[in-house]
C-alpha atoms as a PDB file:
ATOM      1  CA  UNK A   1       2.633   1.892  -4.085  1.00  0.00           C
ATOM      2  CA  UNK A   2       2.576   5.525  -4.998  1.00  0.00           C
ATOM      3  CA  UNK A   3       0.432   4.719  -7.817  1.00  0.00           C
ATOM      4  CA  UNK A   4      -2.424   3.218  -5.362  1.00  0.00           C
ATOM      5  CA  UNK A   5      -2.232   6.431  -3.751  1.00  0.00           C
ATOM      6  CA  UNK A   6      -2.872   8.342  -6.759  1.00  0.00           C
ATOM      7  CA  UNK A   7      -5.403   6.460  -7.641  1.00  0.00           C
ATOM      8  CA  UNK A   8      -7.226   6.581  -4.234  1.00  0.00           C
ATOM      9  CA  UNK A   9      -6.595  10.159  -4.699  1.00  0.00           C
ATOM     10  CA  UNK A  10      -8.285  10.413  -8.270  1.00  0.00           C
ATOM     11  CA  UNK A  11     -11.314   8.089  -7.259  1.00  0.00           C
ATOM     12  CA  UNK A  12     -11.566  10.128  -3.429  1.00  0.00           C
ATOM     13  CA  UNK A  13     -12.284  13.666  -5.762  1.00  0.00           C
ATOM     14  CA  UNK A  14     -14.735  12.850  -8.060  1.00  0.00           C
ATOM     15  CA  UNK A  15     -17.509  12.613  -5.869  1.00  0.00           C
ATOM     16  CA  UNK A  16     -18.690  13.863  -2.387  1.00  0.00           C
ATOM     17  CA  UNK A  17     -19.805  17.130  -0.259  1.00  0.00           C
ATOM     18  CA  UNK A  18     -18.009  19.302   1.624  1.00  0.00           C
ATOM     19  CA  UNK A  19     -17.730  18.445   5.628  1.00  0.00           C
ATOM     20  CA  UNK A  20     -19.382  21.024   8.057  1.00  0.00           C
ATOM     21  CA  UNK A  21     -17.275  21.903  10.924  1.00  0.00           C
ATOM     22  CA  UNK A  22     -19.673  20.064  13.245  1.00  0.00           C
ATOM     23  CA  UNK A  23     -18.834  16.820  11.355  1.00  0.00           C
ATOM     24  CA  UNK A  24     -14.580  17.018  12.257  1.00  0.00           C
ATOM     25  CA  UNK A  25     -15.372  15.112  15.381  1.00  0.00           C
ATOM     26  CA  UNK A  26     -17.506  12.102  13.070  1.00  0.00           C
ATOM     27  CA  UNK A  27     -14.418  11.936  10.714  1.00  0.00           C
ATOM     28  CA  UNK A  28     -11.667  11.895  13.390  1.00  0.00           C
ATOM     29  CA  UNK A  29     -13.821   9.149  15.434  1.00  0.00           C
ATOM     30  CA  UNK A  30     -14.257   7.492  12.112  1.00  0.00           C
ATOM     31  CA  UNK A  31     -10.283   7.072  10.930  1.00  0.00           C
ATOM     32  CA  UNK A  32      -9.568   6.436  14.606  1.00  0.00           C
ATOM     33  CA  UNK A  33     -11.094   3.280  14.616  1.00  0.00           C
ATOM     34  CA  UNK A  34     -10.313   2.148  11.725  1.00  0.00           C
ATOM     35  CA  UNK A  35      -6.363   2.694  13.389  1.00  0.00           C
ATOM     36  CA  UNK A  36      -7.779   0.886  16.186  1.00  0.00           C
ATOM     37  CA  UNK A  37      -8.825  -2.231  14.030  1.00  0.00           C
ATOM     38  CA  UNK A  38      -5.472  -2.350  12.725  1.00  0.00           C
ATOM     39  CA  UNK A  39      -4.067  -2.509  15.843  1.00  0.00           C
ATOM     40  CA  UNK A  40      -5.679  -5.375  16.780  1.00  0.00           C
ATOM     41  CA  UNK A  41      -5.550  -6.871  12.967  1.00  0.00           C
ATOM     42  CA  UNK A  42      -9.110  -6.955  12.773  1.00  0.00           C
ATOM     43  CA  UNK A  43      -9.114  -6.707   9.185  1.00  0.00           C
ATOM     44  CA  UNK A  44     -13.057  -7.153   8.637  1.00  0.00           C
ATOM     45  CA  UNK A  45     -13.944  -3.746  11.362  1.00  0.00           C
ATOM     46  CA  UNK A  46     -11.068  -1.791   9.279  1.00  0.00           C
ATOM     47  CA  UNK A  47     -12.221  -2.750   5.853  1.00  0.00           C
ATOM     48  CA  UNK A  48     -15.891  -1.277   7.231  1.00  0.00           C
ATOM     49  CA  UNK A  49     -14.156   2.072   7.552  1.00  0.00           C
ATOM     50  CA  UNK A  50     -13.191   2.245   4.124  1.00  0.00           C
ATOM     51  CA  UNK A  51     -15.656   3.941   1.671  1.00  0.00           C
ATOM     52  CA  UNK A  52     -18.116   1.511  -0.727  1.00  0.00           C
ATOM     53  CA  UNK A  53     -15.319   2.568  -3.856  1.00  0.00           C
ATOM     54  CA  UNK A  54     -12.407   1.359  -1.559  1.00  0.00           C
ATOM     55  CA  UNK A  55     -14.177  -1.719  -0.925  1.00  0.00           C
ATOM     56  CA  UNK A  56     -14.970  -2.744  -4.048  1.00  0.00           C
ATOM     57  CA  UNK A  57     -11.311  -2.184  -5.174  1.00  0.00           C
ATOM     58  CA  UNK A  58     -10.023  -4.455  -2.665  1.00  0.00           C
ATOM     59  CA  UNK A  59     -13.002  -6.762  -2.473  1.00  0.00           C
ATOM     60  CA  UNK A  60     -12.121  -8.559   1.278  1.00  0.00           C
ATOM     61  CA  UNK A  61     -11.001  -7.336   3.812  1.00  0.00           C
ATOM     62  CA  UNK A  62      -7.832  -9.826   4.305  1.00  0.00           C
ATOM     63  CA  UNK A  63      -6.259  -7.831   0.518  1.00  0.00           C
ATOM     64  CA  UNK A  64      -7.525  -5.109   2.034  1.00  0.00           C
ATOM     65  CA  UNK A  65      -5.339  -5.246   5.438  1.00  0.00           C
ATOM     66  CA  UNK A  66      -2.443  -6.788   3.440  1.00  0.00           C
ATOM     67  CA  UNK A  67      -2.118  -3.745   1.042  1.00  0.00           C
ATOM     68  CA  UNK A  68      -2.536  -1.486   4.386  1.00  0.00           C
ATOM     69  CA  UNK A  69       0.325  -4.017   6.101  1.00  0.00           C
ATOM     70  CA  UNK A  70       3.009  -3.572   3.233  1.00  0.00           C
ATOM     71  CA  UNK A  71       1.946   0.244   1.657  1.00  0.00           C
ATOM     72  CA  UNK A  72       0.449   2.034   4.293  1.00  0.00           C
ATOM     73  CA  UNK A  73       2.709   0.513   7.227  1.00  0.00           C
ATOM     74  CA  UNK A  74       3.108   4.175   8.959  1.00  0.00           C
ATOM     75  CA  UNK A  75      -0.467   4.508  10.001  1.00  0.00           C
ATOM     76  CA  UNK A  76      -0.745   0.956  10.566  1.00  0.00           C
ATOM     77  CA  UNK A  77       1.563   0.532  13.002  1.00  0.00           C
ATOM     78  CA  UNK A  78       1.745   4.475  14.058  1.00  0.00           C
ATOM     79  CA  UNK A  79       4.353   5.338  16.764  1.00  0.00           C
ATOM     80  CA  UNK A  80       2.668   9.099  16.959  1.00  0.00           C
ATOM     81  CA  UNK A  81      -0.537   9.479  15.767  1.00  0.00           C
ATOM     82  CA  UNK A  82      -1.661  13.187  16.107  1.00  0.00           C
ATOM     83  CA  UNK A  83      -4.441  14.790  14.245  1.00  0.00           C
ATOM     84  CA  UNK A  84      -4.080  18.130  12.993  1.00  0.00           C
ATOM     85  CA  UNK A  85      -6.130  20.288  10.280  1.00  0.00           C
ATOM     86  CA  UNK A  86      -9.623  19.345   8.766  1.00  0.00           C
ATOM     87  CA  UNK A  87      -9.729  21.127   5.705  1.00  0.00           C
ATOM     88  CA  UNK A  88     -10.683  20.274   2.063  1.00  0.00           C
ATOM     89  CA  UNK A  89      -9.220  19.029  -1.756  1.00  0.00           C
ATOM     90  CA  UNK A  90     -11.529  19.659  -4.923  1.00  0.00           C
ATOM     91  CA  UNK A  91     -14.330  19.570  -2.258  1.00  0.00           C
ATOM     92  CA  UNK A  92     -13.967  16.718  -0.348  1.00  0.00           C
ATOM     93  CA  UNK A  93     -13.385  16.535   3.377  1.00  0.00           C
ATOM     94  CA  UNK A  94      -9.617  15.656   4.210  1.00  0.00           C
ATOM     95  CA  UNK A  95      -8.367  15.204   7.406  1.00  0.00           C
ATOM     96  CA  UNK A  96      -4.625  15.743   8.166  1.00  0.00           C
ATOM     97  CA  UNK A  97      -2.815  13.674  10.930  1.00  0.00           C
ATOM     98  CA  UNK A  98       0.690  13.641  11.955  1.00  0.00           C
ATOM     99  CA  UNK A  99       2.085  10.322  11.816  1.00  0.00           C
ATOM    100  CA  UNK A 100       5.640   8.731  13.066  1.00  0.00           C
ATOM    101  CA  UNK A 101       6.121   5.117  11.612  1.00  0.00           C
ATOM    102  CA  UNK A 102       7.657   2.697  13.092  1.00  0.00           C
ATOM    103  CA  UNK A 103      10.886   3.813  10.848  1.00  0.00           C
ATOM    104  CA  UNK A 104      10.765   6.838  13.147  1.00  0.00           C
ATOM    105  CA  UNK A 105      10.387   8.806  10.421  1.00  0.00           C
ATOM    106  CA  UNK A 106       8.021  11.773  10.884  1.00  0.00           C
ATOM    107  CA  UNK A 107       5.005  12.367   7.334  1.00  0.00           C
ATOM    108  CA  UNK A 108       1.457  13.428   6.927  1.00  0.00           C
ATOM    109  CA  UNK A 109      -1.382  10.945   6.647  1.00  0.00           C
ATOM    110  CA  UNK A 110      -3.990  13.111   4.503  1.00  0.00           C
ATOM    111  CA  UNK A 111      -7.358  10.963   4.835  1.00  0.00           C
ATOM    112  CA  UNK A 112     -10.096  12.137   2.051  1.00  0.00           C
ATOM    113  CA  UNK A 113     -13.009  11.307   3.610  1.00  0.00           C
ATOM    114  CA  UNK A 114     -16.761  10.495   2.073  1.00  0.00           C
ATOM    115  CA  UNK A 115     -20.047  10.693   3.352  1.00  0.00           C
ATOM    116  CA  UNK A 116     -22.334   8.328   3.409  1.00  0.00           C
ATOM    117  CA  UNK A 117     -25.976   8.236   2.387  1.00  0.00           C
ATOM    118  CA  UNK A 118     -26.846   7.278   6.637  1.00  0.00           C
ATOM    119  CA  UNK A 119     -24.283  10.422   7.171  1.00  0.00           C
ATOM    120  CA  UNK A 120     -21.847   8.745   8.783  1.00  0.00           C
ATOM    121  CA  UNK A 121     -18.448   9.025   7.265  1.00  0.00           C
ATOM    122  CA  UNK A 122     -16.181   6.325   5.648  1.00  0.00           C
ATOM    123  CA  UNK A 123     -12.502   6.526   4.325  1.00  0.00           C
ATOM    124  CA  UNK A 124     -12.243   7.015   0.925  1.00  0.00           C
ATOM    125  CA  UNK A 125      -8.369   7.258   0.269  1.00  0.00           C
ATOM    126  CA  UNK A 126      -5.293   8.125   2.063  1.00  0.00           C
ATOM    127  CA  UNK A 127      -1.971   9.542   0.701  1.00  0.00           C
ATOM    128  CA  UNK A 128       1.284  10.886   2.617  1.00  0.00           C
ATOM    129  CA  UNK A 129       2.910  13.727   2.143  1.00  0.00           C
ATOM    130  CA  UNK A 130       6.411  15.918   3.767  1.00  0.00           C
ATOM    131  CA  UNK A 131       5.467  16.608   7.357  1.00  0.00           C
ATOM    132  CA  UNK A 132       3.575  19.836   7.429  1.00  0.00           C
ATOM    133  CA  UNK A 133       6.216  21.897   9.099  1.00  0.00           C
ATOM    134  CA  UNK A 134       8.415  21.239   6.194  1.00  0.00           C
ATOM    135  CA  UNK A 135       5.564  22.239   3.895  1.00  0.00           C
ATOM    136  CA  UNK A 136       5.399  25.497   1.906  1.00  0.00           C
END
């Protein structure tokens, strides 16, 4: 699975513009329901969260959810679910949130986000990382 990630990663950077701080509360409403579609395994309303270029690399929203199910399993079943910093990587938005999986083990969910043409905001990639108190 880690190379999906990089791979979200690579596709979430080439493109995009900056977030203004009055968008944080768009992109935080935006990955929350997608987190609320996967809790009620509505895979079509979560798959319309994720960016055109996620789409199209998963092509239906049943792979979609499945690849979320077995490689993303901490934010789809979070335990905590707390979000923290909006900041930005090689210019795109990317919103931080504190996750516990059901493992009970504590990470970061870093969400690159992508803005839309309408301006709203879709996902465009998500990759974990050490929790950020045990970051340098």
């Amino acid at each position: 699975m880690r190379w999906l990630s990089l791979l979200l990663i690579a596709f979430g950077l080439t493109l995009g513009a900056p977030a203004r701080a009055d968008d944080a509360a768009a992109i935080r409403d935006t990955i929350q329901r997608q987190l609320d579609a996967f809790r009620r395994d509505d895979a079509a309303a979560a798959f319309g969260y994720a960016s055109p270029g996620i789409q199209s690399m998963f092509g239906t929203p049943d792979i979609f959810i499945d690849m979320v199910r077995q490689g993303y399993r901490p934010v789809y079943r979070p335990r905590v679910f707390e979000f923290r910093a909006l900041g930005a990587i090689e210019g795109q938005p990317l919103q931080k949130v504190h996750v516990i999986g059901e493992d009970g083990q504590a990470r970061t969910a870093n969400y690159i986000m992508r803005r839309m043409p309408d301006g709203s905001w879709r996902i465009d990639g998500c990759f974990f990382s050490a929790p950020e108190e045990f970051q340098s």
